[in-house]
Each structure stands twice: as structure tokens, then as C-alpha cells.
C-alpha atoms as a PDB file:
ATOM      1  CA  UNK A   1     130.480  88.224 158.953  1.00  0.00           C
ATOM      2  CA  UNK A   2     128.217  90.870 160.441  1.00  0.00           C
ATOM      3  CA  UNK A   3     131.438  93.232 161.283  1.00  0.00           C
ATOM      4  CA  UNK A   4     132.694  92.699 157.748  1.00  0.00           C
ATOM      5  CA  UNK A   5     129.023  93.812 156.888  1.00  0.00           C
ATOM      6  CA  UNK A   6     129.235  96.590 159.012  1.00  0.00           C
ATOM      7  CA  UNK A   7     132.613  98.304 157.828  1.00  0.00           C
ATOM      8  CA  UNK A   8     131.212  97.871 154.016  1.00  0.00           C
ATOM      9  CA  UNK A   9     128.835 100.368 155.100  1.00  0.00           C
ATOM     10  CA  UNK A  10     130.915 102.408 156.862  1.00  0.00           C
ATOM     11  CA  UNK A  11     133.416 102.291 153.917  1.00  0.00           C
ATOM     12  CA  UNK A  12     130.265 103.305 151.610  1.00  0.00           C
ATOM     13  CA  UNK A  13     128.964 105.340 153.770  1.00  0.00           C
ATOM     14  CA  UNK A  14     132.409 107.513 153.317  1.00  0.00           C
ATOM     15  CA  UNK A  15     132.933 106.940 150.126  1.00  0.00           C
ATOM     16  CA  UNK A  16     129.304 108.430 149.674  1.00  0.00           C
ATOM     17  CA  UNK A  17     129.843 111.818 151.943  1.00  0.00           C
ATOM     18  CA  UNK A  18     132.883 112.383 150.857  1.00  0.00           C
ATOM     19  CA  UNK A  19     131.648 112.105 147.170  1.00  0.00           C
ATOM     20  CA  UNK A  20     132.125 115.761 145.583  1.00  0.00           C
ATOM     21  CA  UNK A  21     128.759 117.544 144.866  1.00  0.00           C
ATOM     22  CA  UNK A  22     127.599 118.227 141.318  1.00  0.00           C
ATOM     23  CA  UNK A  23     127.653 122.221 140.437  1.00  0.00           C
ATOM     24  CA  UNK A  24     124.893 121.283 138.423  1.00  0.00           C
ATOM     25  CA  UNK A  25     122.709 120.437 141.227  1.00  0.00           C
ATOM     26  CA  UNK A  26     122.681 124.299 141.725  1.00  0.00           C
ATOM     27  CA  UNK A  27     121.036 125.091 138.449  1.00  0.00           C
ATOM     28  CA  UNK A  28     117.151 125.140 137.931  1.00  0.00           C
ATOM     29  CA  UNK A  29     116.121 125.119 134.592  1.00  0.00           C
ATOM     30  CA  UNK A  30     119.641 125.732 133.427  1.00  0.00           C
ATOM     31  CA  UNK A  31     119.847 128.605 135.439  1.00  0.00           C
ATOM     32  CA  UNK A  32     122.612 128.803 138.407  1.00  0.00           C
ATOM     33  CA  UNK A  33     120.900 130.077 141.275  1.00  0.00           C
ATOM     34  CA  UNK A  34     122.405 133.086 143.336  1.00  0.00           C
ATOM     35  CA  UNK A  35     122.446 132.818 147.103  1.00  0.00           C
ATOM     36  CA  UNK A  36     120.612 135.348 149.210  1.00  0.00           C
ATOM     37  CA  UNK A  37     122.686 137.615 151.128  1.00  0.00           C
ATOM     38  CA  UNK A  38     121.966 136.870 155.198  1.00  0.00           C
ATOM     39  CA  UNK A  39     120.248 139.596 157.028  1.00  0.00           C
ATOM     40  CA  UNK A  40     122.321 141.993 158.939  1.00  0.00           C
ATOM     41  CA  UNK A  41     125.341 140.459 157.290  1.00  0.00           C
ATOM     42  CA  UNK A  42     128.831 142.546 157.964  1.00  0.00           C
ATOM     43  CA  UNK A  43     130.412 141.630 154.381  1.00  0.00           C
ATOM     44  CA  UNK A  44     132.453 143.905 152.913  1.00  0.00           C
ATOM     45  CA  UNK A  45     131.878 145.310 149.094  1.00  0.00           C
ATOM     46  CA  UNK A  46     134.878 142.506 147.913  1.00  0.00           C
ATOM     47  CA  UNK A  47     132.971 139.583 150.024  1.00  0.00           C
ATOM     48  CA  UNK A  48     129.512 140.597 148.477  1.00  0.00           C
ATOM     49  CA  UNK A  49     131.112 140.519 145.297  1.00  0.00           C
ATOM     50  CA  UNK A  50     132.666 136.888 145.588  1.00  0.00           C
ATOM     51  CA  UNK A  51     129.616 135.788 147.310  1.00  0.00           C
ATOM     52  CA  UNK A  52     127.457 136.817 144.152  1.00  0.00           C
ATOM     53  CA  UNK A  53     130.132 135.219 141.843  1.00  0.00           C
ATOM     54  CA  UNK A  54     129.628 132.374 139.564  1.00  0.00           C
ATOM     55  CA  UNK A  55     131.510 129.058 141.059  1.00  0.00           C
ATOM     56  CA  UNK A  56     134.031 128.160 138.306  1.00  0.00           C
ATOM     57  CA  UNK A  57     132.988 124.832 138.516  1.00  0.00           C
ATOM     58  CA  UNK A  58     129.411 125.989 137.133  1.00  0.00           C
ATOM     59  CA  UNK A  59     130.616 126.970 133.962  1.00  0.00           C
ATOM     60  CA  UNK A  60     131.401 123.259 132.916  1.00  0.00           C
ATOM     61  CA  UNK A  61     127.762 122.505 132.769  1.00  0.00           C
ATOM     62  CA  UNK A  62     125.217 125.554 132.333  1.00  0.00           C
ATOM     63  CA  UNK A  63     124.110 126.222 128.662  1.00  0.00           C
ATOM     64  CA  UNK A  64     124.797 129.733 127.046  1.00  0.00           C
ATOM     65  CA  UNK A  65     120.949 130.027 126.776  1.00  0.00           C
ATOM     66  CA  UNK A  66     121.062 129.373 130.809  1.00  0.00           C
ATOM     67  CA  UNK A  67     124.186 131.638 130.824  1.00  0.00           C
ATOM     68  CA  UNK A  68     122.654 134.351 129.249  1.00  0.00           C
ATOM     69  CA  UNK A  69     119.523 134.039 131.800  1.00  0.00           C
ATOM     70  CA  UNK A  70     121.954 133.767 134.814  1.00  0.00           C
ATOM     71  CA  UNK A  71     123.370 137.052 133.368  1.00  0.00           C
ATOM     72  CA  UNK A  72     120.053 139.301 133.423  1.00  0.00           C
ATOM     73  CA  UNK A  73     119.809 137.925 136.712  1.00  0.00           C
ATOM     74  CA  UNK A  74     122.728 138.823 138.384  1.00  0.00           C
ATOM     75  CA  UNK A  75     121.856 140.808 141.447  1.00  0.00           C
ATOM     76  CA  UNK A  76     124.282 143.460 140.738  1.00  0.00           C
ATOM     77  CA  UNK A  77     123.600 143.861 136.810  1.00  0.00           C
ATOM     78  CA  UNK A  78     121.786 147.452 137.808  1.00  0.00           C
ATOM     79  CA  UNK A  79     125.604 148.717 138.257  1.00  0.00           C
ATOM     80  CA  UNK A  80     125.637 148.932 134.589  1.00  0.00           C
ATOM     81  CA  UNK A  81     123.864 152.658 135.211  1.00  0.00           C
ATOM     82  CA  UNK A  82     126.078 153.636 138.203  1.00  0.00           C
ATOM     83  CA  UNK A  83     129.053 154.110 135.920  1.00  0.00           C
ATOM     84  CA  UNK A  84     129.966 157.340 133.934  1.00  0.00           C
ATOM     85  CA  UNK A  85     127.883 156.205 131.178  1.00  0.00           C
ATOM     86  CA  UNK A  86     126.480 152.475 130.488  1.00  0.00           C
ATOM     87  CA  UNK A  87     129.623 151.398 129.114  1.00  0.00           C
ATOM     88  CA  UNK A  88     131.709 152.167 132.095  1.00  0.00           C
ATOM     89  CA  UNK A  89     128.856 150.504 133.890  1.00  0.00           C
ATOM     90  CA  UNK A  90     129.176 147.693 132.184  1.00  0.00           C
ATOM     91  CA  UNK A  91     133.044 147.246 131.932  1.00  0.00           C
ATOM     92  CA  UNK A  92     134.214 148.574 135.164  1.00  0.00           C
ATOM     93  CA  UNK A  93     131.240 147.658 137.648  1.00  0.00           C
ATOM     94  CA  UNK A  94     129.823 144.355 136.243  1.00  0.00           C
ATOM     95  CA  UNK A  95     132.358 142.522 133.418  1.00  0.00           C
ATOM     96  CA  UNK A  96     135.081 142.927 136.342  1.00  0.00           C
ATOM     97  CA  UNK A  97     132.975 141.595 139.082  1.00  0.00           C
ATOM     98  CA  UNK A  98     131.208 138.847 137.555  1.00  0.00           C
ATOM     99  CA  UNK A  99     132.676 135.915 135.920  1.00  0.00           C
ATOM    100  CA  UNK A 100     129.435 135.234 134.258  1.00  0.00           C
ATOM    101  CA  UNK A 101     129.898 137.685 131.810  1.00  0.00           C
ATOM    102  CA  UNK A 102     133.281 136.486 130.853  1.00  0.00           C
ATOM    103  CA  UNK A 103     132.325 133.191 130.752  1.00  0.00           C
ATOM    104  CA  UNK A 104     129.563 134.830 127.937  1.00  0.00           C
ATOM    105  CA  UNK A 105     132.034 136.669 126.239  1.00  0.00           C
ATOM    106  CA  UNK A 106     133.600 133.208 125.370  1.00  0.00           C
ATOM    107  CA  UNK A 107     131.020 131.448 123.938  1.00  0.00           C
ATOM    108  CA  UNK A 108     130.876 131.060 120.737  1.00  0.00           C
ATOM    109  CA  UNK A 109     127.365 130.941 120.417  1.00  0.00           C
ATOM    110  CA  UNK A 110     126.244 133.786 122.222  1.00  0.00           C
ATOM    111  CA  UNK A 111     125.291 135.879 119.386  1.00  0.00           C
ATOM    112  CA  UNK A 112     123.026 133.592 118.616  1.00  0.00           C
ATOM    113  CA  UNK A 113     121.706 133.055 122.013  1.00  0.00           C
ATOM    114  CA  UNK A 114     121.612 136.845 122.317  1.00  0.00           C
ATOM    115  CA  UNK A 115     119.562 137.202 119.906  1.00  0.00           C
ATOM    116  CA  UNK A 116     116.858 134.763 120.616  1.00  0.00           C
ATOM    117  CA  UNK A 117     116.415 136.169 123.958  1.00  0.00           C
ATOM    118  CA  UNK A 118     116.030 139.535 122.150  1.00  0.00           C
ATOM    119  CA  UNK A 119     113.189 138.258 120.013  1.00  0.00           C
ATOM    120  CA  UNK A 120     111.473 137.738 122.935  1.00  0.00           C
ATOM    121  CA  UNK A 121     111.507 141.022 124.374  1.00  0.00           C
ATOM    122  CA  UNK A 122     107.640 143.224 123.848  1.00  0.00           C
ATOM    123  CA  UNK A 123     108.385 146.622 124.967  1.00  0.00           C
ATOM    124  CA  UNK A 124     104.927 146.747 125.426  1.00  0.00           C
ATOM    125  CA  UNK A 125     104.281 143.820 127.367  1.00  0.00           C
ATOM    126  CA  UNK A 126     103.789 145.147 130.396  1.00  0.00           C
ATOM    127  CA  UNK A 127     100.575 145.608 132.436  1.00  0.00           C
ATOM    128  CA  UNK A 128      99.470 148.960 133.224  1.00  0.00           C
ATOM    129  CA  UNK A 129      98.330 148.765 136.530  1.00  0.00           C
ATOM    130  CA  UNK A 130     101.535 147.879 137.561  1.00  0.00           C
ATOM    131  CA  UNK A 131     102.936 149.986 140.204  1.00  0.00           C
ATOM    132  CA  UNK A 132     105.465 152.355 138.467  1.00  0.00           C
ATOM    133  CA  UNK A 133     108.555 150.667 140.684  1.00  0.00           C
ATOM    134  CA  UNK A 134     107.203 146.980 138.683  1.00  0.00           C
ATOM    135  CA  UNK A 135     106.790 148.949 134.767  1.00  0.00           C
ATOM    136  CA  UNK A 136     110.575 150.441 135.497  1.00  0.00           C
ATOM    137  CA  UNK A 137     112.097 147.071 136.580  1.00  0.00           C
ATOM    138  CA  UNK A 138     110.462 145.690 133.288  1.00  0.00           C
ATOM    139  CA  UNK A 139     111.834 148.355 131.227  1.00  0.00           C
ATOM    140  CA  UNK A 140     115.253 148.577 132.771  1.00  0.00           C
ATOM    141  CA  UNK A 141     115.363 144.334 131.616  1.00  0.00           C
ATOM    142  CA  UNK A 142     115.019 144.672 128.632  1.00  0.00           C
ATOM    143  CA  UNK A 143     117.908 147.828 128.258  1.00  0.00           C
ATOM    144  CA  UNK A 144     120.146 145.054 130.316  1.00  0.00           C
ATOM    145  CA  UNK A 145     119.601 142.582 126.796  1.00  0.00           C
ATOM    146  CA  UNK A 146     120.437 145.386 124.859  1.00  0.00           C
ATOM    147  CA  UNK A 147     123.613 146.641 126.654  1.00  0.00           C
ATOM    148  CA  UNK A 148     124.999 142.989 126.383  1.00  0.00           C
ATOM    149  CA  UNK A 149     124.114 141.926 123.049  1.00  0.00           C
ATOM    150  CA  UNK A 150     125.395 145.429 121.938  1.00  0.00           C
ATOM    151  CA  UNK A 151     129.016 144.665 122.563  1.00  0.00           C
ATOM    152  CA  UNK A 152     131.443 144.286 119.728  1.00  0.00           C
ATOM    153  CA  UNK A 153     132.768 140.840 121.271  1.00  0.00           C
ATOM    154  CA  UNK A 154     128.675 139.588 121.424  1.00  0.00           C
ATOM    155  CA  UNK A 155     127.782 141.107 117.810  1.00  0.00           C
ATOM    156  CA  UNK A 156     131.372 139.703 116.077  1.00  0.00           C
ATOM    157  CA  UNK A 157     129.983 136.362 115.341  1.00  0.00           C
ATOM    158  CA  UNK A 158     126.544 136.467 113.825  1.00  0.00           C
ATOM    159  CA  UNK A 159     125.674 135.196 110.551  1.00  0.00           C
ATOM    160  CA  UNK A 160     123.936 137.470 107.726  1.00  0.00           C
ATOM    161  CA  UNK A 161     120.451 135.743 108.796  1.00  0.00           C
ATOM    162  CA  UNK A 162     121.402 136.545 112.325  1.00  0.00           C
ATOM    163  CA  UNK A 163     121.865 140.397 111.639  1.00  0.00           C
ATOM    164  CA  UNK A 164     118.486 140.324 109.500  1.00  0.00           C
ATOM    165  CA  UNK A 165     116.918 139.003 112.487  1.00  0.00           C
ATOM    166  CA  UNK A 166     118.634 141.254 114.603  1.00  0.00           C
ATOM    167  CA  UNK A 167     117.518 144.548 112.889  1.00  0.00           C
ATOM    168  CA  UNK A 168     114.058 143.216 111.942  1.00  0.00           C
ATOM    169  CA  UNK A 169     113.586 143.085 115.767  1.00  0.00           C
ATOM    170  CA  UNK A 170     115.589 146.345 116.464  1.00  0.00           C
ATOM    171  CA  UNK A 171     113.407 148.448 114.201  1.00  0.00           C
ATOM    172  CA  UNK A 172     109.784 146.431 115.832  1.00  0.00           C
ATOM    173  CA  UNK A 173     111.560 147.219 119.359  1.00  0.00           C
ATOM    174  CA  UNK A 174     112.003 151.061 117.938  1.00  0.00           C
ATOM    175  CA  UNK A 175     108.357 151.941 116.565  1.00  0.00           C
ATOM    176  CA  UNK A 176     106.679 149.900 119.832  1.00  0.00           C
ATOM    177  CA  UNK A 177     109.345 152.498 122.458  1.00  0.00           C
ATOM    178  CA  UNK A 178     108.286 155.395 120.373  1.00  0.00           C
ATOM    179  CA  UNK A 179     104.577 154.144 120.371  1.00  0.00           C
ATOM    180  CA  UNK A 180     104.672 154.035 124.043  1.00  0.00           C
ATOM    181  CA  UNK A 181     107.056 157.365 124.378  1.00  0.00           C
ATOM    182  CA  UNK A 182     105.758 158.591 127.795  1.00  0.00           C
ATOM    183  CA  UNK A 183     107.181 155.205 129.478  1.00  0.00           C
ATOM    184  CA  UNK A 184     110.559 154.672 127.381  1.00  0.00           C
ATOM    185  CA  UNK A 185     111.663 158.015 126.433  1.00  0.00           C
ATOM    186  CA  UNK A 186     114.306 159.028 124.494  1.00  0.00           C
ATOM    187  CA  UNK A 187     116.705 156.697 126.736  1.00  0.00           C
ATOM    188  CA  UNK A 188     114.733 153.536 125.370  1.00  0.00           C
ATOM    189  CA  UNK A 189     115.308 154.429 121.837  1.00  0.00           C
ATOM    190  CA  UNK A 190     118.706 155.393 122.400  1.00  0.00           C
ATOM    191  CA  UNK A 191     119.978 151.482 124.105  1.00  0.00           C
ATOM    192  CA  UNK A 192     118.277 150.233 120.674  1.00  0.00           C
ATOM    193  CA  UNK A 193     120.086 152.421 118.121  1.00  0.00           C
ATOM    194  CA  UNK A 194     123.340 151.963 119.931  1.00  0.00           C
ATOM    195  CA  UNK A 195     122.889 147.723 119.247  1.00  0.00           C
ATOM    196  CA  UNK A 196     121.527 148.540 115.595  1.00  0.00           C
ATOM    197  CA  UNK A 197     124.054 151.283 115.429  1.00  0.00           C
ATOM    198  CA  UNK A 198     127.168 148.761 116.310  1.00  0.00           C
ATOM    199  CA  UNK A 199     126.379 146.161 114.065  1.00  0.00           C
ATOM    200  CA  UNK A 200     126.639 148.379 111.621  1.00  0.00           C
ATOM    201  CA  UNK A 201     129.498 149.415 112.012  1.00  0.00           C
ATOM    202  CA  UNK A 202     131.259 146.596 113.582  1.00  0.00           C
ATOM    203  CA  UNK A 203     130.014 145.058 109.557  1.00  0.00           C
ATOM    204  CA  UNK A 204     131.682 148.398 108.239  1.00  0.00           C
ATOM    205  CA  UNK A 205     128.146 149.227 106.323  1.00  0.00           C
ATOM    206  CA  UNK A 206     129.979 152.334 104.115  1.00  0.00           C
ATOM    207  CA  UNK A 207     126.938 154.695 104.804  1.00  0.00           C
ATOM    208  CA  UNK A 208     126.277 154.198 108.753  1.00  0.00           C
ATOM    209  CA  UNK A 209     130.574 154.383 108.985  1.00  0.00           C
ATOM    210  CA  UNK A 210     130.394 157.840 107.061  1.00  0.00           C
ATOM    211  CA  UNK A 211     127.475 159.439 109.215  1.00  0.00           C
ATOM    212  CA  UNK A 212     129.309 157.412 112.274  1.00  0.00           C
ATOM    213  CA  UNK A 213     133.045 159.486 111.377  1.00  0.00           C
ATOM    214  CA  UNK A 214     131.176 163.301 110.647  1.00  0.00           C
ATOM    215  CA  UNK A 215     128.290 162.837 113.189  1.00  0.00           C
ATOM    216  CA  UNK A 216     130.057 163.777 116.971  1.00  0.00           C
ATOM    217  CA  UNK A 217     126.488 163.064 118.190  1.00  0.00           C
ATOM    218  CA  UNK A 218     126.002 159.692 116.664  1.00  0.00           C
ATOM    219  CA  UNK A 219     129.706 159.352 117.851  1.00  0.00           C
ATOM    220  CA  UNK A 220     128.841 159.787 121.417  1.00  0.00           C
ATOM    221  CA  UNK A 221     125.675 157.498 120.930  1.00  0.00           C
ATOM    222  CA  UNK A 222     127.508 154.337 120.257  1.00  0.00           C
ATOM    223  CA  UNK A 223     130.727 155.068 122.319  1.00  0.00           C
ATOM    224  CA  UNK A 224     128.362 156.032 125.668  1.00  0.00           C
ATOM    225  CA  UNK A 225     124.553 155.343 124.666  1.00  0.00           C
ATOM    226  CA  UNK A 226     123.877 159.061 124.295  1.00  0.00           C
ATOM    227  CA  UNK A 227     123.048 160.976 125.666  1.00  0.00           C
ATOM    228  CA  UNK A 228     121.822 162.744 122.139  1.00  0.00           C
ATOM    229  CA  UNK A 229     119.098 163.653 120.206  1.00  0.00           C
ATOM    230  CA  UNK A 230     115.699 162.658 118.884  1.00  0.00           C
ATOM    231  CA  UNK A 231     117.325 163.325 115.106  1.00  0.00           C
ATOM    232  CA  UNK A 232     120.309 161.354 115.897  1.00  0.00           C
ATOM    233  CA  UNK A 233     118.165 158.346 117.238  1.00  0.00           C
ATOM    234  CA  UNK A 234     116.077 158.917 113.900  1.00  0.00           C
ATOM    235  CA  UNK A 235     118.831 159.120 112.061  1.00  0.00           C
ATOM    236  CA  UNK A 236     120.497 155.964 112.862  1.00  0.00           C
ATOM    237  CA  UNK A 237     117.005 153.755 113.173  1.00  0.00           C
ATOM    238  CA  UNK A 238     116.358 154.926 109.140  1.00  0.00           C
ATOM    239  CA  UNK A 239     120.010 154.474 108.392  1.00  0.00           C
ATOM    240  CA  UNK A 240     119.213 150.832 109.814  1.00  0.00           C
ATOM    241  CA  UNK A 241     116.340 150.179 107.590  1.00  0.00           C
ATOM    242  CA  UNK A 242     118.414 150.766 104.675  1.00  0.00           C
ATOM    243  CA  UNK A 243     121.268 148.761 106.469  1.00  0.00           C
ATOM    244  CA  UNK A 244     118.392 145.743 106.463  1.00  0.00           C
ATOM    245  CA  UNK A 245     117.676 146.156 102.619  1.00  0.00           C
ATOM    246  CA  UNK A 246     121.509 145.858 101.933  1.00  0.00           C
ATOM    247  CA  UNK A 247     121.906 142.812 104.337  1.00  0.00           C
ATOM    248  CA  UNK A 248     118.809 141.154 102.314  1.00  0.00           C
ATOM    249  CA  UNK A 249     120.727 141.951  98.937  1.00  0.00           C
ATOM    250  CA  UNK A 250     123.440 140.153  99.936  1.00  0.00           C
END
């Protein structure tokens, strides 16, 4: 009796560590957790780049709100600037390295999640005393939200309500950048026009498409995220005020 005892817990006991793990077990929150890279490790570019990729088996069970947050956090997402322009960055350097974003692209509710973590953002929520290194990390996250909610594939799906809410917040974002001009410059007005500017024309709004066809400089502004002018960044924030009136009349 005790040796058939004995193998039943050795059978268990198998059956147990030879159980497959959850992926889910790596999220926190929601959030998949990336793994830090070892000191003095001798990975090449292509090993650092599947080592920072999201397991497959992840996307099964993490949330498009804790997709979205696994996004912002990707440690490469600064390779967005080291492109030709933003959208190079953000094709060529992060949407072909990191599965994460993919798996985004495919959700159909990411518009939606999109834009609730963009009605969180407070340009000016930063603390001044902050070392400058800490106030530029802070600004640079909340450019990241824009340059991925301003794709066509991530705007496509939103409801009217949606794009109310969505230039409501753009225009708020706008005046508190331009408030605050010294920190954001003419770069942090130009990420926001270029997601205003896209959903305006991805909705083929007559006026915004005219200015968008005769305009090389609003042109360049949604195609690279300038750079351009403060009358073109004017121009499209008031064209998107009138773009808001139209939405709420329909």
C-alpha cells in the first residue's frame, strides 16, 4: 500500500511539473511584464529584439486596455523618433519589431481604448522641480499616445461620440501645450494636430480634405508630423473646432 502511495505522488508530482505555465501569470495588473536585459549581455540587435517581444501565447489573455499599457511601455517605443520622421519610426523601427502593436492593430476595440487612455493625459501634469531628463520622459509619453492613436487603422473604428470625445480632448490637449509653450514647443502641438488632423480626414470632413489637397504644409504635417509651421498647426486646430460643431450636428 505505501509504494502504491508513493508512485501516486510521484505520478502527481509529474503531472504537476510538467503542467504548462499560464502566460497570464506574467501580467500584473493586466500588464505583460518585459524582462530586464542581463548586464554585460553579448545579444545581438535581432536577440534584443525577440527578447523584448510579446510571447504569442500572451495575447490570448491580456485586455486591449492592458495591451495598450504594455504598448507605451515597450522598452524600445523611443525608436519611433530614430526614424526619418515619426512615421518611419513607427512603421519600420517599432510595428516590425514588436508584436504588441500588431496584436493592437487587431483589436477591434482599440479606438475606444485609445481614446480613454488619451483622456487621461494633462500636458500639464507634471511637477516642476523635476529634473529636465524626468519633464522630457513625461512629455515624450504622452506624444507616444498620440503617434498610436493617430493611425488610420486605430482612428477607422470610432463612433461619432468617440470622435466628439476625441477632439474635445485634442483641442484641451492644444490650448494646455500652447499654455505651457516653453516645455512643448511647436513639436507638441504638431503630434496633436496630426491625430485631430487624421480623423478628419480619414471621416473625409469636405473642408479639412480641401485645405489637406492645396496646403503642401498641412500635407507634410499629417504624412510626417511636420515639421511645419505655427499657422499650419493653427490652422488645422481651428479647422478642428469647426470639425467638432459639424460632428455635434450630426
Amino acid at each position: 500500500m505505501n509504494k502504491q502511495i508513493i508512485l501516486l505522488f510521484l505520478i502527481i508530482s509529474i503531472m504537476v511539473s510538467c503542467k504548462k505555465k499560464d502566460p497570464c501569470d506574467d501580467l500584473v495588473n493586466g500588464v505583460y511584464q518585459f524582462p530586464a536585459l542581463p548586464k554585460n549581455h553579448t545579444m545581438t540587435s535581432q536577440q534584443v529584439t525577440e527578447f523584448w517581444d510579446l510571447p504569442q501565447d500572451i495575447c490570448g489573455c491580456i485586455t486591449t486596455e492592458g495591451l495598450v499599457e504594455t504598448c507605451l511601455n515597450y522598452p524600445d517605443l523611443r525608436l519611433i523618433f530614430a526614424g526619418s520622421s515619426p512615421q518611419s519610426g513607427y512603421d519600420l523601427l517599432v510595428k516590425d519589431r514588436f508584436g504588441g502593436i500588431r496584436e493592437l492593430e487587431g483589436r477591434l476595440d482599440r479606438g475606444r481604448c485609445l481614446l480613454n487612455k488619451f483622456q487621461t493625459l494633462d500636458p500639464l501634469g507634471y511637477d516642476p522641480n523635476w529634473e529636465p531628463v524626468e519633464i522630457g520622459r513625461f512629455t515624450f509619453n504622452i506624444y507616444y499616445v498620440e503617434i498610436i492613436f493617430s493611425q488610420y487603422v486605430n482612428l477607422k473604428l470610432l463612433t461619432n461620440d468617440e470622435k466628439i470625445l476625441l477632439i474635445e480632448t485634442a483641442t484641451v490637449m492644444y490650448d494646455k501645450m500652447k499654455s505651457d509653450i516653453e516645455i512643448y514647443s511647436l513639436w507638441g502641438l504638431e503630434c496633436t494636430t496630426t491625430l485631430s488632423g487624421r480623423l478628419m480626414l480619414q471621416d473625409s470632413y469636405e473642408p479639412f480634405v480641401k485645405t489637406y489637397n492645396e496646403n503642401e504644409l498641412v500635407w507634410e504635417l499629417l504624412t510626417y508630423y511636420g515639421p511645419t509651421s505655427w499657422e499650419t498647426v493653427e490652422l488645422v486646430n481651428n479647422l478642428s473646432k469647426e470639425y467638432l460643431t459639424y460632428l455635434k450636428n450630426n
